[in-house]
Protein backbone atom coordinates (compact mmCIF):
# COMPACT_ATOMS: atom_id res chain seq x y z
CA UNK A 1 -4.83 -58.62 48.23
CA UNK A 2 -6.94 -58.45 45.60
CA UNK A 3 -8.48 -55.02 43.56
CA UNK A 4 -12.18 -54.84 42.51
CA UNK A 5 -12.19 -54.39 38.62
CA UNK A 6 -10.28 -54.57 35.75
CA UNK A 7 -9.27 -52.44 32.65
CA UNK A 8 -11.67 -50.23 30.84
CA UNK A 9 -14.14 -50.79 34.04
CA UNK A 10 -12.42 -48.69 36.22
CA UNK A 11 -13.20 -45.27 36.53
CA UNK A 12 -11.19 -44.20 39.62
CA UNK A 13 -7.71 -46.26 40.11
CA UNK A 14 -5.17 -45.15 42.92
CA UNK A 15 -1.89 -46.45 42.20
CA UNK A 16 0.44 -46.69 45.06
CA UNK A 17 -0.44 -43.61 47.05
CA UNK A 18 1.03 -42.01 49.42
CA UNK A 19 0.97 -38.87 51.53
CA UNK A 20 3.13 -37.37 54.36
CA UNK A 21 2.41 -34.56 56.78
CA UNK A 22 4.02 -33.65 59.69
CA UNK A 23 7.22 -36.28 59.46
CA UNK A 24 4.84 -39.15 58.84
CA UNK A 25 3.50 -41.37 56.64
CA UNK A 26 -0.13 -40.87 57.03
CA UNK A 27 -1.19 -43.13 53.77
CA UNK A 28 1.62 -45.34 52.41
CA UNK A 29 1.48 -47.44 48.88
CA UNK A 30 -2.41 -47.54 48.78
CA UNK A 31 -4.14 -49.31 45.30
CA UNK A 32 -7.39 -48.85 44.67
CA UNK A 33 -9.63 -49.61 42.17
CA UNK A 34 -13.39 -48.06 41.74
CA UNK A 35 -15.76 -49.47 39.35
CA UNK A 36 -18.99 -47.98 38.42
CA UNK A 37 -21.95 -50.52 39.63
CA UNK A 38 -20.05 -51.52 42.58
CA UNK A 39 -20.32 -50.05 46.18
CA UNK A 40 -17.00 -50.17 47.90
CA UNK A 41 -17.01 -49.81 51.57
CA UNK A 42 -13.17 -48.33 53.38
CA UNK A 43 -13.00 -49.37 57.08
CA UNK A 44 -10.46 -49.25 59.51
CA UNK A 45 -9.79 -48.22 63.50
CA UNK A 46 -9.94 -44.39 63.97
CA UNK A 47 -6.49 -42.96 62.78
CA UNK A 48 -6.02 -45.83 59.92
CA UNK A 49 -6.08 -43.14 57.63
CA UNK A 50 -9.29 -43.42 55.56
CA UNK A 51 -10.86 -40.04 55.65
CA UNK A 52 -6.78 -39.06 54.49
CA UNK A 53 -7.08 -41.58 51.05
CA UNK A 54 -10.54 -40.46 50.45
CA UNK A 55 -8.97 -36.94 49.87
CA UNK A 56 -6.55 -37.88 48.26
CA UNK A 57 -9.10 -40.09 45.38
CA UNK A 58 -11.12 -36.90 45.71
CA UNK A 59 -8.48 -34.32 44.93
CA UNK A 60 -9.15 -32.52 48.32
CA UNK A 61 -5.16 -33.05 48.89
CA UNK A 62 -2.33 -33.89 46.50
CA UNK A 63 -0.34 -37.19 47.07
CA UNK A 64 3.15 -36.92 47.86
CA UNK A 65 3.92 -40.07 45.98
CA UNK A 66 1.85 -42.27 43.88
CA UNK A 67 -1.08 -41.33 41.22
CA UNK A 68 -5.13 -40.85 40.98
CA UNK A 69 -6.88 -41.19 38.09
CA UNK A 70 -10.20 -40.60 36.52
CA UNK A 71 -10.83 -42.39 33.47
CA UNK A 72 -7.53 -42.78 32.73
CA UNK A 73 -6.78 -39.01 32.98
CA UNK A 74 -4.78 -37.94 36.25
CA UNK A 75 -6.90 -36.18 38.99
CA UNK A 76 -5.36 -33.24 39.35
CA UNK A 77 -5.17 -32.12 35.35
CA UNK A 78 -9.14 -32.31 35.07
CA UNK A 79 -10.75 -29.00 35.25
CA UNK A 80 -12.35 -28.33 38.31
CA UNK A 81 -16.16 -27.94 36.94
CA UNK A 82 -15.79 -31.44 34.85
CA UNK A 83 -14.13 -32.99 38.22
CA UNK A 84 -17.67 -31.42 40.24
CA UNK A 85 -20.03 -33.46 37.07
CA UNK A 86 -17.74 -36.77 37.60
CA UNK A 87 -17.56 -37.21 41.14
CA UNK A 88 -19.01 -35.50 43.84
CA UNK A 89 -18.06 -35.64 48.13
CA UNK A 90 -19.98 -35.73 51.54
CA UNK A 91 -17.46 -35.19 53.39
CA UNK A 92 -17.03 -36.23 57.46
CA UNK A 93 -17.54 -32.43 58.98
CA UNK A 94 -19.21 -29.55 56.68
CA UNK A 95 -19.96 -26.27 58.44
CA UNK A 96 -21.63 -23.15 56.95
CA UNK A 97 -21.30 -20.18 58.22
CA UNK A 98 -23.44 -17.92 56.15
CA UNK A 99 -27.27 -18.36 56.64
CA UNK A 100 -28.76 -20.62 54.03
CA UNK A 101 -31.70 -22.58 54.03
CA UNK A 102 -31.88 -26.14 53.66
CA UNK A 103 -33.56 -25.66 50.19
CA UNK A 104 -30.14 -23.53 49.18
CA UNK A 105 -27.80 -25.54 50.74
CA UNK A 106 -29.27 -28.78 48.56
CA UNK A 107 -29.03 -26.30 45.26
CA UNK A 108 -25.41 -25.93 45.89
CA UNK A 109 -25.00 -29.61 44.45
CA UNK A 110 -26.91 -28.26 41.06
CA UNK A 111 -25.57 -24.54 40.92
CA UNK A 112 -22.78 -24.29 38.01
CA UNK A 113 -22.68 -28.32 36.55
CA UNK A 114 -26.38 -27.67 36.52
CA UNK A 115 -27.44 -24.58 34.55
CA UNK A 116 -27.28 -26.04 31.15
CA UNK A 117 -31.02 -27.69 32.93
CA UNK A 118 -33.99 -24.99 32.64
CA UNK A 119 -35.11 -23.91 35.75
CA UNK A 120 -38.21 -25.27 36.44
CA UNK A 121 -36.13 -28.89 36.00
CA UNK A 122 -33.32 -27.38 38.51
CA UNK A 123 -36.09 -26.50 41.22
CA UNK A 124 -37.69 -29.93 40.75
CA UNK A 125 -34.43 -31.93 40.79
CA UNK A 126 -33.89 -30.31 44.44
CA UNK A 127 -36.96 -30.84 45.41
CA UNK A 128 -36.59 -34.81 44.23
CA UNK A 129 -33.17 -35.14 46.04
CA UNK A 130 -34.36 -33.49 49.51
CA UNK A 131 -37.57 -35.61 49.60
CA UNK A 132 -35.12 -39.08 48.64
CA UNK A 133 -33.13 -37.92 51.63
CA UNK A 134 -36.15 -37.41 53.85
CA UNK A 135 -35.38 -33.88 54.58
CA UNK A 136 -38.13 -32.06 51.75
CA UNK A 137 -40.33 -31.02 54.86
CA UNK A 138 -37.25 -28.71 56.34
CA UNK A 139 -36.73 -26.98 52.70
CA UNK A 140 -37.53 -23.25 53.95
CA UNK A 141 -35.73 -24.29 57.74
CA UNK A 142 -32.00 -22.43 58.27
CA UNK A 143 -29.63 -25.07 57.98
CA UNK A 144 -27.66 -24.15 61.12
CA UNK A 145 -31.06 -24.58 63.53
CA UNK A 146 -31.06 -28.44 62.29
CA UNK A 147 -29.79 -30.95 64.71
CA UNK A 148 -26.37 -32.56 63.35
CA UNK A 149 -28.74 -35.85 61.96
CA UNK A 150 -30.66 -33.55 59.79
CA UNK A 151 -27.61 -31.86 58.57
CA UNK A 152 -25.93 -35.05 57.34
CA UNK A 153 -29.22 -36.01 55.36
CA UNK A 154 -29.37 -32.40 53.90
CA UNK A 155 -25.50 -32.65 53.12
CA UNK A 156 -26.31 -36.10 51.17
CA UNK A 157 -29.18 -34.44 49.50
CA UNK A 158 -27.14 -32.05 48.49
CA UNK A 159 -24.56 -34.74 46.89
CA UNK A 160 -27.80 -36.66 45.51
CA UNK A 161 -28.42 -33.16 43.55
CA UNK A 162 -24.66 -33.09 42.15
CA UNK A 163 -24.98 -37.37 41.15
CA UNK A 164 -28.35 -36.30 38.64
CA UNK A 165 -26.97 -32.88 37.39
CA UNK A 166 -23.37 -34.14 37.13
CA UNK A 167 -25.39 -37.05 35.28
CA UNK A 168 -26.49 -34.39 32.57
CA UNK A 169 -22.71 -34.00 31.32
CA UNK A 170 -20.72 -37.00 32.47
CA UNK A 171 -21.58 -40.50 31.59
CA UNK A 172 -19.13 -42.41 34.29
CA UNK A 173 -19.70 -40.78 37.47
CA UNK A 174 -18.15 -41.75 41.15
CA UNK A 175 -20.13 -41.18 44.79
CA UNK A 176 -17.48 -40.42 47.93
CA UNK A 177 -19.15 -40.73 51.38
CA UNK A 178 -17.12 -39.79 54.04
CA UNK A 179 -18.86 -41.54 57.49
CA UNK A 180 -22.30 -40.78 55.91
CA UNK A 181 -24.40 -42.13 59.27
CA UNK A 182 -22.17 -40.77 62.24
CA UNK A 183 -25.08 -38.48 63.44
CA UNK A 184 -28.01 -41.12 62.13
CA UNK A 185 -30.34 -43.08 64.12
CA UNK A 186 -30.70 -46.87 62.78
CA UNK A 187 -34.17 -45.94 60.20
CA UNK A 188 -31.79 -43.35 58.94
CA UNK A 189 -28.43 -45.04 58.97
CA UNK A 190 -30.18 -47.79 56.45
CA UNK A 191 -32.21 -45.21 54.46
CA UNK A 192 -29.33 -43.67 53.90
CA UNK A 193 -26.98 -46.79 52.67
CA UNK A 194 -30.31 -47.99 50.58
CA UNK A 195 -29.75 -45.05 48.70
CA UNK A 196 -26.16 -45.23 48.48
CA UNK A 197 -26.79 -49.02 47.17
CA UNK A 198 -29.50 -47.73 44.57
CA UNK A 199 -26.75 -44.83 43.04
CA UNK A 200 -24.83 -47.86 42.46
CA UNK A 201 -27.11 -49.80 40.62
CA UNK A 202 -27.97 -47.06 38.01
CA UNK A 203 -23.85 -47.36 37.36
CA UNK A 204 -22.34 -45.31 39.61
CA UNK A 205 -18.66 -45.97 41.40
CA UNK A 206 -19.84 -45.61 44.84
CA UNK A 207 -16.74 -45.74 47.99
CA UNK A 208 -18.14 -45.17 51.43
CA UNK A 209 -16.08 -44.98 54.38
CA UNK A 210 -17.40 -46.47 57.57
CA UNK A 211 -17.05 -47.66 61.40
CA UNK A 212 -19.96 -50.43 61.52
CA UNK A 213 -18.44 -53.81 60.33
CA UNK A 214 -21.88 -55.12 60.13
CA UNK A 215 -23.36 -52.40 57.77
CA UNK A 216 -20.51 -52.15 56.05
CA UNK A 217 -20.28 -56.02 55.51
CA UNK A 218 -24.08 -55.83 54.50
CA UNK A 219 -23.66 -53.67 51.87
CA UNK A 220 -20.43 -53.68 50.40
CA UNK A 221 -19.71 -55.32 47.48
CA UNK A 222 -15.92 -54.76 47.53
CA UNK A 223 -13.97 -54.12 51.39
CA UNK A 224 -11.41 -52.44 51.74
CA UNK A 225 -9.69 -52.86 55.10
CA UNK A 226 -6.59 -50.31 56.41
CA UNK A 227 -4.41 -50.07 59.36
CA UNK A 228 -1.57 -47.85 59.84
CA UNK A 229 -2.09 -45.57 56.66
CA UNK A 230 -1.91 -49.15 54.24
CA UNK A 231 -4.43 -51.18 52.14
CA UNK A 232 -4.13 -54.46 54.11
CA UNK A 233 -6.77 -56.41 52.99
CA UNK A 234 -9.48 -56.13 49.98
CA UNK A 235 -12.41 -58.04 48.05
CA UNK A 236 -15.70 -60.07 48.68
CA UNK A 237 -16.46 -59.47 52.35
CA UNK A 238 -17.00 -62.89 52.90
CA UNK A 239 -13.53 -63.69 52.14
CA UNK A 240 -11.85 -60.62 53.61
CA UNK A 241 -12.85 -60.18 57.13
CA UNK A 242 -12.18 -63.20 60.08
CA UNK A 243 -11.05 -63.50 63.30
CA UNK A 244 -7.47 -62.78 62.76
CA UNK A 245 -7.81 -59.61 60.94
CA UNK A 246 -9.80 -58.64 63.63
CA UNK A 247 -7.34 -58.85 66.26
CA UNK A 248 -4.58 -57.71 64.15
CA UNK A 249 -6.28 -54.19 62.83
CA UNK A 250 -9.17 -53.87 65.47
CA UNK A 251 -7.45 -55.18 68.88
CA UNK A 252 -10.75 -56.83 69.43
CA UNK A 253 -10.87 -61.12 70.54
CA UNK A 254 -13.65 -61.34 69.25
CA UNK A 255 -15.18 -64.60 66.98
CA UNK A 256 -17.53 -63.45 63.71
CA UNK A 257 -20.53 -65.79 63.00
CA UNK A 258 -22.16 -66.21 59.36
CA UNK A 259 -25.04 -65.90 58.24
CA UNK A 260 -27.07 -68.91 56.65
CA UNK A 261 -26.88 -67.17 53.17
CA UNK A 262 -25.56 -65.45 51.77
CA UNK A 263 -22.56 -65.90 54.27
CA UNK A 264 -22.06 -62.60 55.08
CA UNK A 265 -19.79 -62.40 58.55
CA UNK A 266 -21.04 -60.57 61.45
CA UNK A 267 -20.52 -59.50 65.01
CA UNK A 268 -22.12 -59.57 67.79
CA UNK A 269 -21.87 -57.17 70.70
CA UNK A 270 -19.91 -59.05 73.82
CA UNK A 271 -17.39 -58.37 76.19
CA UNK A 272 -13.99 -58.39 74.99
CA UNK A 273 -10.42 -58.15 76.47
CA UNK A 274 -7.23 -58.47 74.51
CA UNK A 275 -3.92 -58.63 75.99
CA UNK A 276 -1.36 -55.88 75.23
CA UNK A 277 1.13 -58.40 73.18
CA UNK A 278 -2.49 -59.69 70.88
């Protein structure tokens, strides 16, 4: 198992994590390494406990064993407005109760890291981020009228509008996207992951936690594979996910193919059946 990044490239490590809740081990001994320029992509079969690491790296919840740091300073000593300019979250579910407008709810990414910016520069950096994110035409729109596909791109807007302000303060920044294209149709799902991809590129750690093997094989530069609350497998996607992991995290018999170049693995839909001892 092998950790993307090394030293003084690293701007979020995990270092053995763990967490318990309930009498169980929910994440157990998890390493992780996030380096800025690289998109890392978690996957895993529902319960594998990757929405419960990305809190933890995120500071949402406090491991019960194990440590997370930010540029070499641990999580949960950084003051709360620096941790908002160095990393920001789209997380799985968000719900609103009070009645903003999808304009507001994007400014909630630039209010407080962002007021050192003059005003006309906030307005036009929300405007920026909800056009990027498709959603600039349901600005004045109340957020809770939007169907759950419009929420998620007004949600990453709203993280888009944290990134640039955050940028303003913080020169190592991280991106955590927590099933980003549940509620997406395909133009959307790929939209969305093009922009994830570009965040990267301008030098941001981006970790992105995801259910399609091929999207997450097509744009991943580092996997990360768990099962059962662990890291069990990590690196190039090309060299991390075959048959037999299949089987042994996913239950599925099924065989991947490759792709003439660059390689990349892939599935294609088929009946399966595995028997209860596989």
């Amino acid at each position: 198992m092998s950790e993307a990044g090394t030293g003084d490239d690293i701007i979020v490590s995990a270092r053995g994590v763990g967490f318990n809740a309930g009498g169980r081990a929910l994440v157990s001994e998890a390493s992780l390494a996030l380096v800025p320029g690289t998109t890392t992509i978690l996957i895993g079969p529902n319960g594998a406990g990757k929405s419960t690491l990305l809190k933890l790296i995120t500071g949402e919840a406090k491991p019960s064993s194990g440590e997370i740091l930010i540029d070499g300073e641990n999580l949960h000593a950084i003051p709360a407005w620096r941790l908002a300019c160095q990393r920001a979250v789209m997380a799985q579910h968000a719900r609103l109760v009070f009645p903003f407008s999808v304009y507001e709810v994007a400014s909630l990414g630039v209010d407080g890291i962002g007021r050192a910016l003059p005003r006309q520069r906030r307005e036009a950096l929300v405007g920026e981020c909800l056009a990027a994110a498709g959603v600039l035409d349901l600005a004045a729109r109340r957020y809770q009228t939007l169907s759950g596909g419009e929420q998620q791109r007004v949600q990453f807007a709203r993280v888009l509008c944290q990134i640039e302000a955050g940028r303003s303060i913080a020169s190592r920044q991280a991106l955590f996207l927590d099933e980003p294209i549940a509620s997406l149709d395909l133009c959307h799902q790929l939209a969305l992951l093009d922009m994830a991809r570009n965040i990267a590129s301008r030098g941001v750690a981006v970790l992105i936690v995801l259910h399609d093997l091929n999207l997450a094989v097509t744009y991943a530069d580092h996997l990360v594979v768990m099962d059962q609350g662990r890291i069990i497998a990590q690196g190039a996607p090309a060299r991390t996910l075959d048959d037999a992991l299949l089987r042994q995290v996913f239950k599925v018999n099924l065989s991947l193919g490759r792709a003439p170049s660059p390689g990349l693995p892939f599935l294609l839909p088929q009946q399966h059946r595995v028997s209860p001892a596989a």
